[in-house]
PDB file of N, CA and C in Angstrom:
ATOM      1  N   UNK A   1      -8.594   5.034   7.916  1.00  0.00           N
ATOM      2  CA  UNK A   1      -8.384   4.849   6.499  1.00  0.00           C
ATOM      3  C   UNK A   1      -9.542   4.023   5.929  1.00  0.00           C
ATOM      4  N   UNK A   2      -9.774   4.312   4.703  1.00  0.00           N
ATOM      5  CA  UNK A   2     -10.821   4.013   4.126  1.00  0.00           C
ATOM      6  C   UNK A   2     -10.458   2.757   3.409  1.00  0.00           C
ATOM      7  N   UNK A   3     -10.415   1.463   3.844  1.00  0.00           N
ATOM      8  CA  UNK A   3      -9.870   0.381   2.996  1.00  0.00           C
ATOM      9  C   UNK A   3     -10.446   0.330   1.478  1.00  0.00           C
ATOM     10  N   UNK A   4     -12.024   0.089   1.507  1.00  0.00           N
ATOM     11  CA  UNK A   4     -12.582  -0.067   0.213  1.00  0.00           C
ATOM     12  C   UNK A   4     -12.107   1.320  -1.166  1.00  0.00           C
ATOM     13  N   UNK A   5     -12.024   2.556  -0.558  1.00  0.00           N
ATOM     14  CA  UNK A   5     -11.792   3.886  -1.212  1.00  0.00           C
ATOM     15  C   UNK A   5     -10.346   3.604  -2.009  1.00  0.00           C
ATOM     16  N   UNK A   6      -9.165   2.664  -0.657  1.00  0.00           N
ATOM     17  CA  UNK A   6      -7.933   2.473  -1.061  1.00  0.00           C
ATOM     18  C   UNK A   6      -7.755   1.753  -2.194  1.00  0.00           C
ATOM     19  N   UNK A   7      -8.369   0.729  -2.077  1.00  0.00           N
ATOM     20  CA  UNK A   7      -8.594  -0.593  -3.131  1.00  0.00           C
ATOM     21  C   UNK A   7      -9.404  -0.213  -4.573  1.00  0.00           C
ATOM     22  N   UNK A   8     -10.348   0.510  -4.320  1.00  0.00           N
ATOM     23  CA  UNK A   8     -10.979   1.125  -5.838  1.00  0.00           C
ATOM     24  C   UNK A   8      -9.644   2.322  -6.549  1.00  0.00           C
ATOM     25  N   UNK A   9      -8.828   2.999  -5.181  1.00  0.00           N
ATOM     26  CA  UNK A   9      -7.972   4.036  -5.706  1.00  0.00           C
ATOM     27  C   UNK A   9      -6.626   3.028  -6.964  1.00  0.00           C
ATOM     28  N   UNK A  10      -6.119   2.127  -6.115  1.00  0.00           N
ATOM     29  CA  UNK A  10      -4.763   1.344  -6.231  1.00  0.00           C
ATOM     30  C   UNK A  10      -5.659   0.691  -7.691  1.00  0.00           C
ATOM     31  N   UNK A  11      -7.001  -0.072  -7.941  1.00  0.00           N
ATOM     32  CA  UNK A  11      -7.474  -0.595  -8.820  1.00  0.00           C
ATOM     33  C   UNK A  11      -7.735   0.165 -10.258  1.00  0.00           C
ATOM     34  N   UNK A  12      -7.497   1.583 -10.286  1.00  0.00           N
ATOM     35  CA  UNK A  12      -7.974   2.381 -10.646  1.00  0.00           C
ATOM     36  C   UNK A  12      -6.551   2.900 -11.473  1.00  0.00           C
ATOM     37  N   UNK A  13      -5.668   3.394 -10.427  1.00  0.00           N
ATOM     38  CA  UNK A  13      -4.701   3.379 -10.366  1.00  0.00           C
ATOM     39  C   UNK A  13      -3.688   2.415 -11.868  1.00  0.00           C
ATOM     40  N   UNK A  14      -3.847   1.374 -11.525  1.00  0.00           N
ATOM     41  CA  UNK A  14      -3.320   0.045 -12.168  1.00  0.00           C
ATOM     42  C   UNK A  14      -3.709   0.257 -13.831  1.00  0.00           C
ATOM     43  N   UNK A  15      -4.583   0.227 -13.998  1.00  0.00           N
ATOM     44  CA  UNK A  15      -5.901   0.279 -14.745  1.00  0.00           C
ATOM     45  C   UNK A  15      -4.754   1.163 -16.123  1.00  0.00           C
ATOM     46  N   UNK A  16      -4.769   2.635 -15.244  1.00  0.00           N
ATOM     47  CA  UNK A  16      -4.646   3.602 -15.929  1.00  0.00           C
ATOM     48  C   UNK A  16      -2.863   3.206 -16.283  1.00  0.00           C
ATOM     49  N   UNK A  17      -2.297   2.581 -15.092  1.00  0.00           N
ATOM     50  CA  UNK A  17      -0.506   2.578 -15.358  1.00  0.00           C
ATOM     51  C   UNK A  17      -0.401   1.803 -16.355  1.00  0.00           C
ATOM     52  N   UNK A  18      -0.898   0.822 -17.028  1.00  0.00           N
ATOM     53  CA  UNK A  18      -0.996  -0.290 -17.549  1.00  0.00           C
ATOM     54  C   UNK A  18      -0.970   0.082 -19.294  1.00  0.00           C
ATOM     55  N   UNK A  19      -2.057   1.445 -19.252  1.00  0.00           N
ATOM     56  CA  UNK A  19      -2.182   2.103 -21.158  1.00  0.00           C
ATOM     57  C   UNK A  19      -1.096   3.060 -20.901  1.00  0.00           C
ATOM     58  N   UNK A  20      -0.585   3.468 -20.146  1.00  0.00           N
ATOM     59  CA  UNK A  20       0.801   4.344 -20.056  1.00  0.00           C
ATOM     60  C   UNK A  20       1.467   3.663 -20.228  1.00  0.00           C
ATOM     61  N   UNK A  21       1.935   2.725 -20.017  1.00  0.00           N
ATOM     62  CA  UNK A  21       3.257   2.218 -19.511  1.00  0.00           C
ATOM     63  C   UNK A  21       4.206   1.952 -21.081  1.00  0.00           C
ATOM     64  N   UNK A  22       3.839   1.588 -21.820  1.00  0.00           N
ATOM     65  CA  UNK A  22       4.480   2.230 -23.089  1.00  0.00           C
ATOM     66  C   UNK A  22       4.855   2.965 -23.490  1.00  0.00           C
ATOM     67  N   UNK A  23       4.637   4.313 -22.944  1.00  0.00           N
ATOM     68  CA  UNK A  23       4.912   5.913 -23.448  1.00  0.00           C
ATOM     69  C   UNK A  23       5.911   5.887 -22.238  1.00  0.00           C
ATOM     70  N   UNK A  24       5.786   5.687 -21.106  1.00  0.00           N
ATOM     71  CA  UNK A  24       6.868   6.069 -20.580  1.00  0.00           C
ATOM     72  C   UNK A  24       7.659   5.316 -19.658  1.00  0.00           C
ATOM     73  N   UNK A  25       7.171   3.766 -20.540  1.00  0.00           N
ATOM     74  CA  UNK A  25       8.861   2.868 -19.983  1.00  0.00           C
ATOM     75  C   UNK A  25       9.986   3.634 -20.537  1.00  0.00           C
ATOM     76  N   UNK A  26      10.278   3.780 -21.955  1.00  0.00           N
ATOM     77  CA  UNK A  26      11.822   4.332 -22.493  1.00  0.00           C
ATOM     78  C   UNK A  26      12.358   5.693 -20.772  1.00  0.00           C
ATOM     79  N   UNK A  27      11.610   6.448 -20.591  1.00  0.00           N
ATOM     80  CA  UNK A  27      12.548   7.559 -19.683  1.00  0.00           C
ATOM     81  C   UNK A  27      12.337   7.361 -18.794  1.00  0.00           C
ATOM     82  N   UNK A  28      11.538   6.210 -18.207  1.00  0.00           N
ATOM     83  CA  UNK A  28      11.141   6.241 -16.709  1.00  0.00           C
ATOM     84  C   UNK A  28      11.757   4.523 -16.401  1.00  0.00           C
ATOM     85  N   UNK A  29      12.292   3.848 -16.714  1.00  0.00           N
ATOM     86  CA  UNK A  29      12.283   2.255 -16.607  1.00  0.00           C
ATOM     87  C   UNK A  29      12.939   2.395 -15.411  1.00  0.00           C
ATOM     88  N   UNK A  30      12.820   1.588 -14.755  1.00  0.00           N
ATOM     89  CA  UNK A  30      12.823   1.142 -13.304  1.00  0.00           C
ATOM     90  C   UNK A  30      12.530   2.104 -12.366  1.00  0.00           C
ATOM     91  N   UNK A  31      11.585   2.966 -12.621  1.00  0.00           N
ATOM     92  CA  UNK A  31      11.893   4.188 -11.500  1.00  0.00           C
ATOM     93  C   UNK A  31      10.502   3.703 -10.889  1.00  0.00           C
ATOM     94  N   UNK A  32       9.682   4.644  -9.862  1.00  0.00           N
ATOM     95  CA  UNK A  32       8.679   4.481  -9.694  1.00  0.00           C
ATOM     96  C   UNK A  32       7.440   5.465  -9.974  1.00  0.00           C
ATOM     97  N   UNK A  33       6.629   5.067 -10.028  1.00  0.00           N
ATOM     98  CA  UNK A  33       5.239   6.029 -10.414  1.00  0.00           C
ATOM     99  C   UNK A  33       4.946   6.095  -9.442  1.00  0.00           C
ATOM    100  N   UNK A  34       4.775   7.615  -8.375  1.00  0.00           N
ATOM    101  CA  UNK A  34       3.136   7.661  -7.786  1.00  0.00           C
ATOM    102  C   UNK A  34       2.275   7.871  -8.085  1.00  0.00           C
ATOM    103  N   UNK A  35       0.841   7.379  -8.199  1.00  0.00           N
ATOM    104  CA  UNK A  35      -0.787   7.603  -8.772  1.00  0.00           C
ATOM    105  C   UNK A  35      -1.233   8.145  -7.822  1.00  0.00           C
ATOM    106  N   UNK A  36      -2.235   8.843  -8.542  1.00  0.00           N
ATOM    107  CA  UNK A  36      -3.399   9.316  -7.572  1.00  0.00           C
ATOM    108  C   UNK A  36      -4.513   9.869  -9.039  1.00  0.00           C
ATOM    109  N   UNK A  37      -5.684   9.189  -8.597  1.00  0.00           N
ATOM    110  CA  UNK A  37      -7.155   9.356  -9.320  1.00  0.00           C
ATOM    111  C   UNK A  37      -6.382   9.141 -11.121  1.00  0.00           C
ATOM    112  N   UNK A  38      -5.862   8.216 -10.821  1.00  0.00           N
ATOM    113  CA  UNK A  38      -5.065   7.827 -12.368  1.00  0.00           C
ATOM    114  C   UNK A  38      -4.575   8.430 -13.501  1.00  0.00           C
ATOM    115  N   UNK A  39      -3.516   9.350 -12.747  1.00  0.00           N
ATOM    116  CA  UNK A  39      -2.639  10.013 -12.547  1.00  0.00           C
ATOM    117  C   UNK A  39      -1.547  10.004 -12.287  1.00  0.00           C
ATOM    118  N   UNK A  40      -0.306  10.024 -13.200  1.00  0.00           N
ATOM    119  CA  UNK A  40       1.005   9.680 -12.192  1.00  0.00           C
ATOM    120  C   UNK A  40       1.716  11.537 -11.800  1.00  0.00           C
ATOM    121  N   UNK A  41       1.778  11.077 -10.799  1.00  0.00           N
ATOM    122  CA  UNK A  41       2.027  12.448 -10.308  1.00  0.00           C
ATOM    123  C   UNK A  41       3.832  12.705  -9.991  1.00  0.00           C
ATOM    124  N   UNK A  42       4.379  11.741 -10.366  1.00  0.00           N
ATOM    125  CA  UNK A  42       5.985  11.942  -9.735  1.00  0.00           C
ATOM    126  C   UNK A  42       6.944  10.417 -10.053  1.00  0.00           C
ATOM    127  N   UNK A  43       8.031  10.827 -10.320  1.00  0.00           N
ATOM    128  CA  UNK A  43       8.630   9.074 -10.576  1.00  0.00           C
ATOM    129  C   UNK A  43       9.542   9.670  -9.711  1.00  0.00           C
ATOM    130  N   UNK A  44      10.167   8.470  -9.118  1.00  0.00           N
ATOM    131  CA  UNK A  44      11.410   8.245  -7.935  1.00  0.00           C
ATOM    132  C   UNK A  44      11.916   7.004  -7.816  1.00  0.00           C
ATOM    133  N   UNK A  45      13.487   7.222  -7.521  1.00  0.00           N
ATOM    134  CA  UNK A  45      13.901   5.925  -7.730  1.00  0.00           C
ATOM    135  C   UNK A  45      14.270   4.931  -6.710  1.00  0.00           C
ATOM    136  N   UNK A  46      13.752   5.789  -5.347  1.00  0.00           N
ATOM    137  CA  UNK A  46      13.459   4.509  -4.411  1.00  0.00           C
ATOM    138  C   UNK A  46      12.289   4.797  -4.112  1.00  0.00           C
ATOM    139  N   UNK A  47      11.943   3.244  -3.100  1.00  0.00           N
ATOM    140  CA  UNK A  47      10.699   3.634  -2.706  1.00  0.00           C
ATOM    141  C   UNK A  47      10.411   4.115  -1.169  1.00  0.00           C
ATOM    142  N   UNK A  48      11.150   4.171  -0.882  1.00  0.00           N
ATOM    143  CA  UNK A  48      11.535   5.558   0.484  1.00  0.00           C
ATOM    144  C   UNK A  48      10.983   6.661  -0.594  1.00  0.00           C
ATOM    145  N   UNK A  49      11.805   6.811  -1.407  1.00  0.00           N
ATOM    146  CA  UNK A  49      11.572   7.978  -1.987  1.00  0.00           C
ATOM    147  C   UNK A  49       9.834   8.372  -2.156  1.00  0.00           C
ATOM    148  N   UNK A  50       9.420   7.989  -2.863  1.00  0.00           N
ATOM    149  CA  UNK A  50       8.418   7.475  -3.357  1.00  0.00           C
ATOM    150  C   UNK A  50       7.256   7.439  -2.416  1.00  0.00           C
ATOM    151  N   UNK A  51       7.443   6.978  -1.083  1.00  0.00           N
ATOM    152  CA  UNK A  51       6.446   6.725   0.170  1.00  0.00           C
ATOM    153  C   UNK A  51       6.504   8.092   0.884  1.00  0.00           C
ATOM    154  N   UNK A  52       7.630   8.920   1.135  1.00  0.00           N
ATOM    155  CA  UNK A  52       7.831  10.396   1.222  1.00  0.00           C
ATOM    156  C   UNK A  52       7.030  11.064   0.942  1.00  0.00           C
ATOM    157  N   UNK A  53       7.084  11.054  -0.572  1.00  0.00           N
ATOM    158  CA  UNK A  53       6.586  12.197  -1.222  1.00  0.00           C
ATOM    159  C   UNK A  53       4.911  11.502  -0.955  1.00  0.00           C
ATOM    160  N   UNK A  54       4.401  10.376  -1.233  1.00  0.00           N
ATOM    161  CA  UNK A  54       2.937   9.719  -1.129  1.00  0.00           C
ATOM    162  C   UNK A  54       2.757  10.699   0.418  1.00  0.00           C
ATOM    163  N   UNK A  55       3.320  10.323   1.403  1.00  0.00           N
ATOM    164  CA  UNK A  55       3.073  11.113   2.755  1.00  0.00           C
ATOM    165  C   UNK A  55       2.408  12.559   2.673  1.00  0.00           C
ATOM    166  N   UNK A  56       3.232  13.451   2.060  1.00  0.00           N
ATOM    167  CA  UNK A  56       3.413  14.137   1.933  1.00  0.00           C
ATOM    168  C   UNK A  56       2.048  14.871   1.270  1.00  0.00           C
ATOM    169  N   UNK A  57       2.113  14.485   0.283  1.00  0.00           N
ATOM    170  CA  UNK A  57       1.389  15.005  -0.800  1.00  0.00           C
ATOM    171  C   UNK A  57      -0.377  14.283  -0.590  1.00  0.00           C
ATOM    172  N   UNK A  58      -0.133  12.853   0.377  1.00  0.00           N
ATOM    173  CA  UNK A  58      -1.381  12.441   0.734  1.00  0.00           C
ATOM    174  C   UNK A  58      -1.527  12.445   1.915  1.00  0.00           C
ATOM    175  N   UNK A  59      -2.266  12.353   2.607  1.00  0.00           N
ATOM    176  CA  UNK A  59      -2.109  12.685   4.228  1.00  0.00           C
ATOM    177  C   UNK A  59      -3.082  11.281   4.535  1.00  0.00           C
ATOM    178  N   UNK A  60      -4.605  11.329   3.721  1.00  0.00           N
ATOM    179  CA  UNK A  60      -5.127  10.409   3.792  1.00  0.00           C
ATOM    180  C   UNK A  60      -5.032   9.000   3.156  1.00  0.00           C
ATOM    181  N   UNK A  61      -3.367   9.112   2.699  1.00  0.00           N
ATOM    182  CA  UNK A  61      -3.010   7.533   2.398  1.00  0.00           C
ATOM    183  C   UNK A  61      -3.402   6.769   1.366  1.00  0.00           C
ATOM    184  N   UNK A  62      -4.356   7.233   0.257  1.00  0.00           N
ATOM    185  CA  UNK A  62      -5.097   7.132  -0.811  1.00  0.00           C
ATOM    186  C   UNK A  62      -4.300   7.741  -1.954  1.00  0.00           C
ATOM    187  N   UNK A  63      -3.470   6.728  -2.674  1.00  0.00           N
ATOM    188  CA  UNK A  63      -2.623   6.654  -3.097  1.00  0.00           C
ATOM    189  C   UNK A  63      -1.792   5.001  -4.021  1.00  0.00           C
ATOM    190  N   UNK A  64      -1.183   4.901  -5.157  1.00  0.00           N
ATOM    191  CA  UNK A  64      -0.778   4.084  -5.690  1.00  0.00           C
ATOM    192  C   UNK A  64       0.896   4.175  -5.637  1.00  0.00           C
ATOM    193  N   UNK A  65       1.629   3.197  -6.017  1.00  0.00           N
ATOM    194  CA  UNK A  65       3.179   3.176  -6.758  1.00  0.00           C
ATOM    195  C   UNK A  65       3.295   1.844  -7.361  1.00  0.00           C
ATOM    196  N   UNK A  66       3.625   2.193  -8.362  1.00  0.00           N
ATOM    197  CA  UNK A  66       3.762   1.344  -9.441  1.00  0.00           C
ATOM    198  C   UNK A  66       5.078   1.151 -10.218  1.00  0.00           C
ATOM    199  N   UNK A  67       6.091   0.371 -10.154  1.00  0.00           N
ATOM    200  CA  UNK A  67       7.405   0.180 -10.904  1.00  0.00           C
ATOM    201  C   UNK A  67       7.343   0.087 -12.290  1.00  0.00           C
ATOM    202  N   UNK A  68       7.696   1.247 -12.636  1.00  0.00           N
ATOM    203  CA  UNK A  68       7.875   1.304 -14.305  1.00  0.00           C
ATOM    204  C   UNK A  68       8.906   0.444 -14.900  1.00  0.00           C
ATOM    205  N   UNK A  69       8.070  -0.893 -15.159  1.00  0.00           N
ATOM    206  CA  UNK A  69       9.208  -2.214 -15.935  1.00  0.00           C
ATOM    207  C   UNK A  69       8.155  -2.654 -16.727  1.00  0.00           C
ATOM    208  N   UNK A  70       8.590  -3.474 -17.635  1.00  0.00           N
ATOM    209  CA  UNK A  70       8.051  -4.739 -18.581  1.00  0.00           C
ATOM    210  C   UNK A  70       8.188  -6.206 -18.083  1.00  0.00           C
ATOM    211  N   UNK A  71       8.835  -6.465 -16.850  1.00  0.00           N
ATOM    212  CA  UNK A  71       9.248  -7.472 -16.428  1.00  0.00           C
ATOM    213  C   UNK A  71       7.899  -7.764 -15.746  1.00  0.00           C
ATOM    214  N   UNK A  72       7.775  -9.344 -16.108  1.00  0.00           N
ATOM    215  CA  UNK A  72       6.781  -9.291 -15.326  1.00  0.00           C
ATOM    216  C   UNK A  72       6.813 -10.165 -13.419  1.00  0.00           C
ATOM    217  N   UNK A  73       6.078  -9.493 -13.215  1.00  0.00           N
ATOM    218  CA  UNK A  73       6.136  -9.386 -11.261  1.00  0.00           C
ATOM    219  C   UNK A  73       5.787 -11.144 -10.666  1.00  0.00           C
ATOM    220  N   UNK A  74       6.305 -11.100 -10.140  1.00  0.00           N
ATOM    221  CA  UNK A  74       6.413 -12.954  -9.780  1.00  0.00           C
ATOM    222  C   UNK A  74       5.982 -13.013  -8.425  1.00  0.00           C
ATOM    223  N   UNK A  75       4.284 -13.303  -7.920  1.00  0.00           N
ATOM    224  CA  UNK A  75       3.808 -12.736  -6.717  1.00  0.00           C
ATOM    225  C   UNK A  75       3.661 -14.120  -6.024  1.00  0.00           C
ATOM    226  N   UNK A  76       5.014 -15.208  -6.375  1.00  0.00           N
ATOM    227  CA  UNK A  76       4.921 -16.625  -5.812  1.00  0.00           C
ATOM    228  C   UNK A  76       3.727 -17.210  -5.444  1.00  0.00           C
ATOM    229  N   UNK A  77       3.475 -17.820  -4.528  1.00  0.00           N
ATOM    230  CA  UNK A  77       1.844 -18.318  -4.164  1.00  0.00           C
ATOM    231  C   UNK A  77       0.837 -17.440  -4.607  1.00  0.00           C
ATOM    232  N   UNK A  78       0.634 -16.593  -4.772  1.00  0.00           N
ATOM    233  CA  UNK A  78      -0.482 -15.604  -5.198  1.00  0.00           C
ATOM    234  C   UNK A  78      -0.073 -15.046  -6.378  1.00  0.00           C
ATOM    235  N   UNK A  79       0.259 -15.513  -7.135  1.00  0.00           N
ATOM    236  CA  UNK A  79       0.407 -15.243  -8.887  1.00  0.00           C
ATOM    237  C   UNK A  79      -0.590 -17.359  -9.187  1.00  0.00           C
ATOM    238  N   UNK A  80      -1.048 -18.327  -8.464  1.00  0.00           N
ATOM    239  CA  UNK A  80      -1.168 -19.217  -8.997  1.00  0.00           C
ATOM    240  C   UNK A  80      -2.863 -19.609  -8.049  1.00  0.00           C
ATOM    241  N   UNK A  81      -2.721 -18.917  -7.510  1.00  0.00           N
ATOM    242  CA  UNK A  81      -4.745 -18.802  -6.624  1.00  0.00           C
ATOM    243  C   UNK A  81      -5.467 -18.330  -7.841  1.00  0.00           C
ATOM    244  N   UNK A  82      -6.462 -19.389  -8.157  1.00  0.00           N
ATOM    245  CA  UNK A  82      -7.625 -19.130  -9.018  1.00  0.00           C
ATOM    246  C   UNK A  82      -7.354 -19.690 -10.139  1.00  0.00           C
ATOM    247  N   UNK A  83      -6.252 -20.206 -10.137  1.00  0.00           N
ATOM    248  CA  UNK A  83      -6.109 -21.328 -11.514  1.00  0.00           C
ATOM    249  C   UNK A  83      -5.953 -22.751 -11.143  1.00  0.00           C
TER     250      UNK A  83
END
């Protein structure tokens, strides 16, 4: 696996979920997005679900999921590195 390819994909990824995510919090809220080349390609509402279909549909693992919420994500010790 291509770590750096993964990290520009998931960065990329983000990027793009971020000017969506307004249009389709109302029908998608809590479900999940899979990305690919910033793109959501599928919502599911677990993330079994979700890692399945990523398998599936990616073989080479290059790939995003992203939880369609407004809430914001509380990444404890690493929401407070760099401030």
């Amino acid at each position: 696996m291509d770590i750096e390819r993964q990290q520009q994909e998931v960065d990329r990824n983000y990027d793009a979920f971020m000017r969506m995510l307004g249009a389709i919090l109302p029908e998608h809220r809590d479900q999940l997005a899979l990305m690919r080349d910033g793109r959501i390609v599928g919502y599911y509402d677990t993330p079994r679900q979700a890692l399945c279909a990523a398998s599936e549909l990616f073989p080479d693992e290059i790939f995003s999921i992203q939880e369609v919420t407004d809430e914001p994500i509380d990444l404890g010790f690493w929401s407070h590195v760099g401030h």
